[in-house]
C-alpha atoms as a PDB file:
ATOM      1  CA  UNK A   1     -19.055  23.991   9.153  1.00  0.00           C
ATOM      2  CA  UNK A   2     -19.409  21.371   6.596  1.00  0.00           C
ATOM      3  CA  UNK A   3     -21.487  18.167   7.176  1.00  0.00           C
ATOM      4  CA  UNK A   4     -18.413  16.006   7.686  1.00  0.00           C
ATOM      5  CA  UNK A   5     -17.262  18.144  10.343  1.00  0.00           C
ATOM      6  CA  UNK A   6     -20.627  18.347  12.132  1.00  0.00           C
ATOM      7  CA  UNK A   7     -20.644  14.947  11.938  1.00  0.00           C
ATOM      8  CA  UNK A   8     -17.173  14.520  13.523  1.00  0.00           C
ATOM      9  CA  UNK A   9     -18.136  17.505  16.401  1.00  0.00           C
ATOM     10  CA  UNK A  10     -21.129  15.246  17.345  1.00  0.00           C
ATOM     11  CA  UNK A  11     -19.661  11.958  17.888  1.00  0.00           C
ATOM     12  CA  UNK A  12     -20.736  10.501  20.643  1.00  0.00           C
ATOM     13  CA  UNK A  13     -17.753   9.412  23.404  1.00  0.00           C
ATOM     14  CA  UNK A  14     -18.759   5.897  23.004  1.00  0.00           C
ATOM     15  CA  UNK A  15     -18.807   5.486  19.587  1.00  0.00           C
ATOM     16  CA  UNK A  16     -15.643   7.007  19.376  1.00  0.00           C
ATOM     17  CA  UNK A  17     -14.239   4.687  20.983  1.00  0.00           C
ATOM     18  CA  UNK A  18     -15.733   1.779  18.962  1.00  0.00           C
ATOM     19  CA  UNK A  19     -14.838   3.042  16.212  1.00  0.00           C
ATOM     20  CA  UNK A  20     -10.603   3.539  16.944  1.00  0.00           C
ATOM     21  CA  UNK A  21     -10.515   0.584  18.524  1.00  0.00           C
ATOM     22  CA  UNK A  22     -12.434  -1.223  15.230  1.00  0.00           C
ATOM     23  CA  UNK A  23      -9.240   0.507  13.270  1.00  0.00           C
ATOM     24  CA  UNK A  24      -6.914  -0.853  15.728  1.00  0.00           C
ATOM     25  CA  UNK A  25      -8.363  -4.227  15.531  1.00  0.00           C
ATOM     26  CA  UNK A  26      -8.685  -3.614  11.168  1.00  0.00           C
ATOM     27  CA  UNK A  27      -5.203  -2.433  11.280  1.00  0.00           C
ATOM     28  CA  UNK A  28      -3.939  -5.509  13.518  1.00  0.00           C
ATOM     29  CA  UNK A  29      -5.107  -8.866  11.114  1.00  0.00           C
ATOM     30  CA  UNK A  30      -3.730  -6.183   8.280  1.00  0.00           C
ATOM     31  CA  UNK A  31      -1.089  -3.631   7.418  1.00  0.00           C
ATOM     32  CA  UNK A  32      -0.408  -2.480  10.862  1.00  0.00           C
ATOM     33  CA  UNK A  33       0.412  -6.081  11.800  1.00  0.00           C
ATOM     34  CA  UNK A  34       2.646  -6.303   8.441  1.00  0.00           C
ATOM     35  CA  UNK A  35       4.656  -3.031   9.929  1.00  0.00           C
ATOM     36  CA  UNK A  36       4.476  -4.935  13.273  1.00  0.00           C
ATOM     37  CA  UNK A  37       7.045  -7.874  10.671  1.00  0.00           C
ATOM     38  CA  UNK A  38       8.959  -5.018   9.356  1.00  0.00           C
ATOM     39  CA  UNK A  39      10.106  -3.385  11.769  1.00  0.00           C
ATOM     40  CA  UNK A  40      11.279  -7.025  13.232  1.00  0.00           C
ATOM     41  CA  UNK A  41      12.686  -7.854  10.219  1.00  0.00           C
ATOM     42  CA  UNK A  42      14.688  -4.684   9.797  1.00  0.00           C
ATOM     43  CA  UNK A  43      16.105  -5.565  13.776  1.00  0.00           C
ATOM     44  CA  UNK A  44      17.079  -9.043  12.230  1.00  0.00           C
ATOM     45  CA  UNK A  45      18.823  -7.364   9.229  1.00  0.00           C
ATOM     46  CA  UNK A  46      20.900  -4.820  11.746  1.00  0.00           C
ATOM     47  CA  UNK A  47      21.886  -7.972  13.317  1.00  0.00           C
ATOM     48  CA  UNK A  48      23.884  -9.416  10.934  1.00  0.00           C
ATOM     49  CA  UNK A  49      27.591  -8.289  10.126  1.00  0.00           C
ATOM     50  CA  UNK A  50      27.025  -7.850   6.341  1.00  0.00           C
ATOM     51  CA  UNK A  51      25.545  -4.384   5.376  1.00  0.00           C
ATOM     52  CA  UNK A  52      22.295  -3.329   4.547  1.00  0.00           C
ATOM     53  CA  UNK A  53      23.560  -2.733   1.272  1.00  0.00           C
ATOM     54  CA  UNK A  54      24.793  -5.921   0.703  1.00  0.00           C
ATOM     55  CA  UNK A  55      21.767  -7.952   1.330  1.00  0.00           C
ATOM     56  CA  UNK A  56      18.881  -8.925  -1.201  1.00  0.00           C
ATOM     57  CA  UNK A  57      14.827  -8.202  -0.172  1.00  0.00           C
ATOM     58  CA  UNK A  58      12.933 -10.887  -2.384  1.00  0.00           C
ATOM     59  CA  UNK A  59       9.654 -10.176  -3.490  1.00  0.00           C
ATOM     60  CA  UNK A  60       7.204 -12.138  -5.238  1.00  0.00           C
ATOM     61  CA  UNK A  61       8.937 -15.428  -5.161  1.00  0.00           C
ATOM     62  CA  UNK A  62       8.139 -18.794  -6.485  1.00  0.00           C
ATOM     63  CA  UNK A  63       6.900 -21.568  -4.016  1.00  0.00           C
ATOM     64  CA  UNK A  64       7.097 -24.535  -5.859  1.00  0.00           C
ATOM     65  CA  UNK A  65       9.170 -24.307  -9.008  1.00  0.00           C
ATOM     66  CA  UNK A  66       9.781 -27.452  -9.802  1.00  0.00           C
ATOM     67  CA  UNK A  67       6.036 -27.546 -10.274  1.00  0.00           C
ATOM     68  CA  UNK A  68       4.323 -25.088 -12.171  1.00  0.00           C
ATOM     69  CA  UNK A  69       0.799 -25.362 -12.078  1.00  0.00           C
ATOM     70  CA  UNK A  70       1.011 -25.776  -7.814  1.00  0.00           C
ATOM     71  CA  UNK A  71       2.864 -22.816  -8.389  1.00  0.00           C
ATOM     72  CA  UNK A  72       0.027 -20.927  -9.820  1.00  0.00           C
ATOM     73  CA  UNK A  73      -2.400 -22.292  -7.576  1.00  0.00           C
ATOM     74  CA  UNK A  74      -0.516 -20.634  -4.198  1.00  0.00           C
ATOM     75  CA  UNK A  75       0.417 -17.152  -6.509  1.00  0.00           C
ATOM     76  CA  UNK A  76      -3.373 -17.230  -7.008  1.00  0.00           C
ATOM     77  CA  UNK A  77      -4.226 -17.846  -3.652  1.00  0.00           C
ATOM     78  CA  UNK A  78      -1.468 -14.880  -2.505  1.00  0.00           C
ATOM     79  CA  UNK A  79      -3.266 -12.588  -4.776  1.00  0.00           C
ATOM     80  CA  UNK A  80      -6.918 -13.038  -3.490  1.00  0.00           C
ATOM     81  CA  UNK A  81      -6.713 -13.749   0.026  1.00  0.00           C
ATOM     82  CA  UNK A  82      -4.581 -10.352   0.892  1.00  0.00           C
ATOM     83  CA  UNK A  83      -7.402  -8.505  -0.593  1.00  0.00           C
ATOM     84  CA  UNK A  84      -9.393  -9.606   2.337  1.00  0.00           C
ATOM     85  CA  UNK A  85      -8.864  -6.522   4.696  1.00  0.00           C
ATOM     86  CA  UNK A  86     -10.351  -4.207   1.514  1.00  0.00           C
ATOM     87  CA  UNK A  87     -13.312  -6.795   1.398  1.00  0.00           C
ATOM     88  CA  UNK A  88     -13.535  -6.136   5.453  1.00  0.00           C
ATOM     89  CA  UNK A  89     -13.435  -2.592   5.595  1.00  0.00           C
ATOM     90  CA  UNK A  90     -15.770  -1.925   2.986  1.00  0.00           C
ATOM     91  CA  UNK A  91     -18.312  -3.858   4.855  1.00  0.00           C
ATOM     92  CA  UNK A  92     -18.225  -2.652   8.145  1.00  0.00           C
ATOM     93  CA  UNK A  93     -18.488   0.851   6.304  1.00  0.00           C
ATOM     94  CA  UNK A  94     -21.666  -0.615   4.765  1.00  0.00           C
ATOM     95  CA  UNK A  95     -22.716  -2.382   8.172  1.00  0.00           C
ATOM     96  CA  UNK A  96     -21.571   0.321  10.916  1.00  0.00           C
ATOM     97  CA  UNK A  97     -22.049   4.472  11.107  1.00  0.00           C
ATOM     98  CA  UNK A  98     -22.617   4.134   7.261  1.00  0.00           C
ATOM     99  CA  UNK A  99     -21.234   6.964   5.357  1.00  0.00           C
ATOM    100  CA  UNK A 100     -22.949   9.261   2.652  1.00  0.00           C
ATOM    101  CA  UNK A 101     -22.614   7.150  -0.392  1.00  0.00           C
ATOM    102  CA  UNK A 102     -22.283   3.698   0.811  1.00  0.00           C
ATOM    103  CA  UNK A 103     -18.524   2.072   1.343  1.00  0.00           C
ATOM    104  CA  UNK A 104     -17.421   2.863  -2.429  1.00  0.00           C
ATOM    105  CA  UNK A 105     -19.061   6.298  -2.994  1.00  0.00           C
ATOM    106  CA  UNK A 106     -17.748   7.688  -0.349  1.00  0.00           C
ATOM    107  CA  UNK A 107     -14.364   6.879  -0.500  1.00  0.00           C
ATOM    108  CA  UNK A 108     -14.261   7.411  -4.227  1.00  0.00           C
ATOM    109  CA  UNK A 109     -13.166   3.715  -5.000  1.00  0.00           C
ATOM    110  CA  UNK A 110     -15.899   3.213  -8.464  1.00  0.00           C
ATOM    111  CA  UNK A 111     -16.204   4.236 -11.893  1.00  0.00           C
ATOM    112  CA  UNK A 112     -17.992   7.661 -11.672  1.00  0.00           C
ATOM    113  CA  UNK A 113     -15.027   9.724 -12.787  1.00  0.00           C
ATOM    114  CA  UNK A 114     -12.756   7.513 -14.755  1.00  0.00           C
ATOM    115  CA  UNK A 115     -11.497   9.899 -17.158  1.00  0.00           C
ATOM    116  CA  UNK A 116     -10.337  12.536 -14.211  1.00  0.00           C
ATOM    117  CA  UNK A 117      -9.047   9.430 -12.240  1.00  0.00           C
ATOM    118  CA  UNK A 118      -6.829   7.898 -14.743  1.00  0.00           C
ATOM    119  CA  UNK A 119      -5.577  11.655 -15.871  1.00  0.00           C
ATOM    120  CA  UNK A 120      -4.795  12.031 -11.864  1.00  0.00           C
ATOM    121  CA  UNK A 121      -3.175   8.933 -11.819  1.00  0.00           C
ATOM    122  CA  UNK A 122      -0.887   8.684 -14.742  1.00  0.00           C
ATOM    123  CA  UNK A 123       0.217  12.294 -13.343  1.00  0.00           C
ATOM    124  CA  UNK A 124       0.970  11.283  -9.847  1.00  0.00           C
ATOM    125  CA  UNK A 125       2.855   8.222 -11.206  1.00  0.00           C
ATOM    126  CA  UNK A 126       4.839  10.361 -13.858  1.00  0.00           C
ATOM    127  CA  UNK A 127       5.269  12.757 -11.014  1.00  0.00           C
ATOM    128  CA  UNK A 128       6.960  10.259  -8.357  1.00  0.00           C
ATOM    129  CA  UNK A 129       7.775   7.103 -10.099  1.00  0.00           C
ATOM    130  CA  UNK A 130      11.453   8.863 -11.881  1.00  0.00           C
ATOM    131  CA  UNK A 131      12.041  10.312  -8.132  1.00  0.00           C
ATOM    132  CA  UNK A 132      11.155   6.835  -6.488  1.00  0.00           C
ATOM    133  CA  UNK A 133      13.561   5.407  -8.332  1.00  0.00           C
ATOM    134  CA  UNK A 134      16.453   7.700  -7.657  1.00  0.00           C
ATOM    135  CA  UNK A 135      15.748   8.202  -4.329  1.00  0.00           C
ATOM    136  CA  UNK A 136      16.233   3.547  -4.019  1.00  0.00           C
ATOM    137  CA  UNK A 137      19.113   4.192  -5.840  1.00  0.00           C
ATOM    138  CA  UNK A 138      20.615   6.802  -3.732  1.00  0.00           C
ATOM    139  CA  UNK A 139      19.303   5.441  -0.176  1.00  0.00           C
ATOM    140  CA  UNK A 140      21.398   1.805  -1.369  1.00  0.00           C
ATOM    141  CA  UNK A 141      24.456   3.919  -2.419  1.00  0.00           C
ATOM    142  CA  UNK A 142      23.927   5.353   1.434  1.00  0.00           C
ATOM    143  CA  UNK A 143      24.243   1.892   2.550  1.00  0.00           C
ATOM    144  CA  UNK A 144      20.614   2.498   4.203  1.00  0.00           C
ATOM    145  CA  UNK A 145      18.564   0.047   2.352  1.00  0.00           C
ATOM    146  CA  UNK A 146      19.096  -3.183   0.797  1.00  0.00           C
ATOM    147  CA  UNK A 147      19.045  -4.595  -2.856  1.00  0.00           C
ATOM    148  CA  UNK A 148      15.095  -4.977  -3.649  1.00  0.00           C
ATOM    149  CA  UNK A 149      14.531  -7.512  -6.150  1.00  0.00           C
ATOM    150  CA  UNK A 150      10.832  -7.452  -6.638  1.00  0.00           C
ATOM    151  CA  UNK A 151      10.065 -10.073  -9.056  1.00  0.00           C
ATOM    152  CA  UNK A 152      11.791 -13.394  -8.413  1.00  0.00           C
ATOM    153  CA  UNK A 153       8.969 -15.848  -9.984  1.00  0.00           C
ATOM    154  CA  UNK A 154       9.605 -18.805 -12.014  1.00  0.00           C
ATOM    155  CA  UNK A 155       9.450 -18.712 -16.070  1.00  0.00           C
ATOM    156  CA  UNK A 156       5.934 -19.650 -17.216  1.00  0.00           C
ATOM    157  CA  UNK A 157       3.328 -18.743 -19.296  1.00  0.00           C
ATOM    158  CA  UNK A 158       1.100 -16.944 -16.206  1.00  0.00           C
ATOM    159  CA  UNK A 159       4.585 -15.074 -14.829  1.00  0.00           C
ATOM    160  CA  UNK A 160       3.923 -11.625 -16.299  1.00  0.00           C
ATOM    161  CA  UNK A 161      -0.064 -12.002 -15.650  1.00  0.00           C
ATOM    162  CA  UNK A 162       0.416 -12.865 -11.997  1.00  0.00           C
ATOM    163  CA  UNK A 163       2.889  -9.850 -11.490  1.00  0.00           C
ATOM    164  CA  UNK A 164       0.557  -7.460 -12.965  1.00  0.00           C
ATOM    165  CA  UNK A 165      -2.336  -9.238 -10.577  1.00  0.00           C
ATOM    166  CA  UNK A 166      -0.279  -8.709  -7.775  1.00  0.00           C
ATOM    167  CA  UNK A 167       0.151  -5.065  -8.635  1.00  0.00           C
ATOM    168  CA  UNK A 168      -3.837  -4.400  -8.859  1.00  0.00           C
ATOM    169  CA  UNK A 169      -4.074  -5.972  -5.756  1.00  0.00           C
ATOM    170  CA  UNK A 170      -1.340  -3.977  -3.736  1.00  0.00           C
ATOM    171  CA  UNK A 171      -3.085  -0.854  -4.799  1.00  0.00           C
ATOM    172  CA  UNK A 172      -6.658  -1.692  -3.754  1.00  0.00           C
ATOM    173  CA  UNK A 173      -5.474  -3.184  -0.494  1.00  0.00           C
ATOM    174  CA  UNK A 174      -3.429  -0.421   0.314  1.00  0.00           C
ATOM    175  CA  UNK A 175      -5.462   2.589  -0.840  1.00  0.00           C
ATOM    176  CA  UNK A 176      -8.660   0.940   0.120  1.00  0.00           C
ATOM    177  CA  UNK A 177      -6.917   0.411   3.970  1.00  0.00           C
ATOM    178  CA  UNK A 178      -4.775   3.333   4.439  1.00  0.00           C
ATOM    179  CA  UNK A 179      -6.668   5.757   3.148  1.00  0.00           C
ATOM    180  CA  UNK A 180     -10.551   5.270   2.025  1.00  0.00           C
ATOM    181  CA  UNK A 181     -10.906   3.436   5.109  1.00  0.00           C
ATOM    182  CA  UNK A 182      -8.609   4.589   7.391  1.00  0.00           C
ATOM    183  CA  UNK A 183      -9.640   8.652   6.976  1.00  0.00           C
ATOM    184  CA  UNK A 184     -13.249   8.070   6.730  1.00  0.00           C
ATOM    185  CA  UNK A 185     -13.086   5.797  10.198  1.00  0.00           C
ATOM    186  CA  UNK A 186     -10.857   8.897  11.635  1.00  0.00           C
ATOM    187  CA  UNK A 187     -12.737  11.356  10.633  1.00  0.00           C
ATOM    188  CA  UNK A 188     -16.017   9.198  12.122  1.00  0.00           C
ATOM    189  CA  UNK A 189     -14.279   8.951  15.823  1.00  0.00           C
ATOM    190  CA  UNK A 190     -13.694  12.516  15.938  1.00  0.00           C
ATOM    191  CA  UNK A 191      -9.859  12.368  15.054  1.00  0.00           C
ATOM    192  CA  UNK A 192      -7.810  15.646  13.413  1.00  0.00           C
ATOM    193  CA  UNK A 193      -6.815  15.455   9.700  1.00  0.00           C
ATOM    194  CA  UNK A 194      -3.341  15.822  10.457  1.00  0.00           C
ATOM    195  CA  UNK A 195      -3.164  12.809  12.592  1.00  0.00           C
ATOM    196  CA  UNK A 196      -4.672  10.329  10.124  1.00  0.00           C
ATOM    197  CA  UNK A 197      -2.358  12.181   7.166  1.00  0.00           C
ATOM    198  CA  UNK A 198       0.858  11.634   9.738  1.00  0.00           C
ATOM    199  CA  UNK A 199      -0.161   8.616  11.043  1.00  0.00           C
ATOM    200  CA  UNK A 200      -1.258   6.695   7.662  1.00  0.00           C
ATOM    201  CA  UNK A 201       2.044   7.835   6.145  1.00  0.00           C
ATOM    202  CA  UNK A 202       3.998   6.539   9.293  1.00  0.00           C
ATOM    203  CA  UNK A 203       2.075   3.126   9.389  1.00  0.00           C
ATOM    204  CA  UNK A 204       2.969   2.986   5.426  1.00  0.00           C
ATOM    205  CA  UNK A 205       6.687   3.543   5.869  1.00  0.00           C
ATOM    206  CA  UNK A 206       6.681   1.173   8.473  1.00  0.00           C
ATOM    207  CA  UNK A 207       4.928  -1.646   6.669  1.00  0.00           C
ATOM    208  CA  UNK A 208       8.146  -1.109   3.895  1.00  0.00           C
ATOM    209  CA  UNK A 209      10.629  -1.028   6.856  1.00  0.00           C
ATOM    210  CA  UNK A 210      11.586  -4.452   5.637  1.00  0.00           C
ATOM    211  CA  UNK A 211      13.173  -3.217   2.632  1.00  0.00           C
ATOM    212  CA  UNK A 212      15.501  -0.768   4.656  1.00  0.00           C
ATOM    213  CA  UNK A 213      15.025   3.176   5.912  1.00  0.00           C
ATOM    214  CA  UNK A 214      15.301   4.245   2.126  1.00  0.00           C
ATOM    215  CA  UNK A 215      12.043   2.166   1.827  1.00  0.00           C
ATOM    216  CA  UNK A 216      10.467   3.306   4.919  1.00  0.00           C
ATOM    217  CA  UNK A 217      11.443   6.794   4.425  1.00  0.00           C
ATOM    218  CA  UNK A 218      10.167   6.746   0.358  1.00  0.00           C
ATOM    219  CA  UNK A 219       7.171   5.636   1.154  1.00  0.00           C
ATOM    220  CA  UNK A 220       6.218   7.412   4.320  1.00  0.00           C
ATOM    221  CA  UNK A 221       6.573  10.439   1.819  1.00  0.00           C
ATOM    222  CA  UNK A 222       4.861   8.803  -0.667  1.00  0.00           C
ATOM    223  CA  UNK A 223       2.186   7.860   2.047  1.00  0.00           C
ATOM    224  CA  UNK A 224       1.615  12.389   2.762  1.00  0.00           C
ATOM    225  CA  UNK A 225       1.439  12.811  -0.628  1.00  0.00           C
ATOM    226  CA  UNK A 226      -1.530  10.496  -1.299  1.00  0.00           C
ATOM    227  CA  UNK A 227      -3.179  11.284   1.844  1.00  0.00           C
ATOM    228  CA  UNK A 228      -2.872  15.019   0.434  1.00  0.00           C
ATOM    229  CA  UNK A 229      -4.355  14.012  -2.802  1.00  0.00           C
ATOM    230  CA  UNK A 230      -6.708  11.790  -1.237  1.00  0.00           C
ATOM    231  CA  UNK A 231      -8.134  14.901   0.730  1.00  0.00           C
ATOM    232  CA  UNK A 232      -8.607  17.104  -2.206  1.00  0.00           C
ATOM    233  CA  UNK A 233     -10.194  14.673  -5.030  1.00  0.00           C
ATOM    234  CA  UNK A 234     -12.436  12.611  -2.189  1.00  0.00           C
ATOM    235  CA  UNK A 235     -11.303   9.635  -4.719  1.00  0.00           C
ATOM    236  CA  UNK A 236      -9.317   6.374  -3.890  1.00  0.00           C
ATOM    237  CA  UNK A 237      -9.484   5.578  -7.120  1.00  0.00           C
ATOM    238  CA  UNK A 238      -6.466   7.682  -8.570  1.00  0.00           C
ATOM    239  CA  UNK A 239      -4.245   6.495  -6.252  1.00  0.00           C
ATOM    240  CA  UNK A 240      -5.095   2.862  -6.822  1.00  0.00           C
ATOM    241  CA  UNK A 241      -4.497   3.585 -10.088  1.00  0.00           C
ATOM    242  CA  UNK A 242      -0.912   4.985  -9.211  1.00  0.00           C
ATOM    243  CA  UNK A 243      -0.246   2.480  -6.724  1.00  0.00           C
ATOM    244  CA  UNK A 244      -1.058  -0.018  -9.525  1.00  0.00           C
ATOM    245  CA  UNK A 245       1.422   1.637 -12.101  1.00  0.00           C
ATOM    246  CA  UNK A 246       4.162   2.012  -9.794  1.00  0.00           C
ATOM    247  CA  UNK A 247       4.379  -1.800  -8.973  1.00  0.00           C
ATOM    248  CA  UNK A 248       3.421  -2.757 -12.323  1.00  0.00           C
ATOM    249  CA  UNK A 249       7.054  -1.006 -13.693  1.00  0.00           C
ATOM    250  CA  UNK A 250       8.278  -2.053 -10.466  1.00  0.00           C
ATOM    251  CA  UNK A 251       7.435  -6.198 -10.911  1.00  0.00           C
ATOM    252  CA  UNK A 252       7.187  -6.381 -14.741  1.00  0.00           C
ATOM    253  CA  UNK A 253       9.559  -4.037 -15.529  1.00  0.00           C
ATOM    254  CA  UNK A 254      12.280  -5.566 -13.125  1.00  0.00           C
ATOM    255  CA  UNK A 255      11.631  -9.082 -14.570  1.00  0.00           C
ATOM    256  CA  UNK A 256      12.277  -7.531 -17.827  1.00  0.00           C
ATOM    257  CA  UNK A 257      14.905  -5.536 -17.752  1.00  0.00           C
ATOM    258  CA  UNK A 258      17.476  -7.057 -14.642  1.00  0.00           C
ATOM    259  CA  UNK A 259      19.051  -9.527 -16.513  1.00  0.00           C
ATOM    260  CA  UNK A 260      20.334  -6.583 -18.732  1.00  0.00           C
ATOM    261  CA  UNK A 261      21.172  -4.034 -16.203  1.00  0.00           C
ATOM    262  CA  UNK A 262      23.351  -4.897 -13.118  1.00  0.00           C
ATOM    263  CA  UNK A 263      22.436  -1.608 -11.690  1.00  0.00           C
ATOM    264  CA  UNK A 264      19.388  -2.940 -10.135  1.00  0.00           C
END
């Protein structure tokens, strides 16, 4: 039996408790609550008489065009204050049932392996980014998820910086949440591995719901396949570094290239 797993068999009752009802409450001001949206925005999309197909998810949208530098000042402030939930979790890993490592050792989310964790990560991307893409492609086709436009901000000279900002800071929050935090916690209150791998993928696909059931569906795969990962390297890190690369060809790319393919 390996320390982790002693530690799991131990847990007291009580502390158990705490501790899944501290990932309920984590998961409620965070990316549980955002599936909580999804799934009500997906209802509100059913609703209407125009196919799923047919309709436009906008992502990363200008607030105030008509003046730049206000602009800036609330893409700014929708870059830094998501990242909030990451900033959370890693301190009540720090402050409560502290793991082997501290909050960023043990979860893998530092510099102590970069070469292995940008080789990992450029692999995983090259491995699912070409698929991800088809599979959008196919699932609108299928009528079962909408048009995703995923980079709809105004011309300036801090466009392309703020998209590739918003990238870095989907993959911490994400990675950081659904997995660093979320298995570590699981593992703490005495949960199964399969659960958190099922149920981190599930709460991932739902938190996409809003883009259709190709998005849910994509990413609830994508959300096994990283838990899988996840449990064999220890490591965040790669997967941030993934997450990061995906949405980077995803924002910048789309900017880029949409005015010159009406495919997308």
């Amino acid at each position: 039996m390996t320390a982790g797993e002693m530690e799991t068999a131990t847990t007291p009752s009580g502390t158990s408790r705490m501790l899944r009802i501290e990932i309920l409450v984590v998961l409620g001001i965070s990316l549980g609550q955002s599936a909580v949206y999804s799934v009500l925005r997906i209802i509100n999309r059913l609703t209407y008489e125009v196919p799923l197909n047919q309709q436009t998810t906008t992502i990363n949208s200008s607030t105030t065009p008509d003046r730049p530098w206000l602009d800036l000042a609330y893409q700014v402030a929708g870059t830094v204050f998501p990242l909030m939930p990451a900033v959370l979790v890693l301190y009540l890993l720090w402050a409560v049932h502290r793991p082997e490592g501290g909050p960023f050792g043990s979860m893998g989310f530092d510099l102590a392996k970069p070469g292995r964790d940008l080789a990992v990560g450029f692999a995983t991307f090259a491995g699912i980014g070409v698929a991800g893409l088809a599979f959008y492609l196919v699932s609108r086709e299928l009528g079962i998820n909408t048009n995703v436009a995923p980079a709809n901000l105004a011309a300036a000279w801090w466009t392309v910086p703020i998209l590739l900002l918003r990238a870095v800071m989907n993959g911490i929050l994400e990675e950081v949440v659904m997995l660093g935090y979320l298995f570590t916690r699981w593992r703490q209150s005495g949960g199964g591995i399969v659960a958190v791998l099922v149920g981190s993928a599930l709460v991932r696909g739902g938190y996409h719901l809003y883009q259709g059931f190709g998005g849910f569906i994509g990413n609830a795969v994508m959300g096994v396949l990283f838990g899988l990962i996840y449990l064999r390297t220890k490591r965040v890190m790669p997967l941030v570094v993934c997450h990061t690369l995906l949405d980077v060809f995803a924002f910048v790319g789309y900017a880029l290239l949409a005015p010159h393919l009406a495919w997308l």
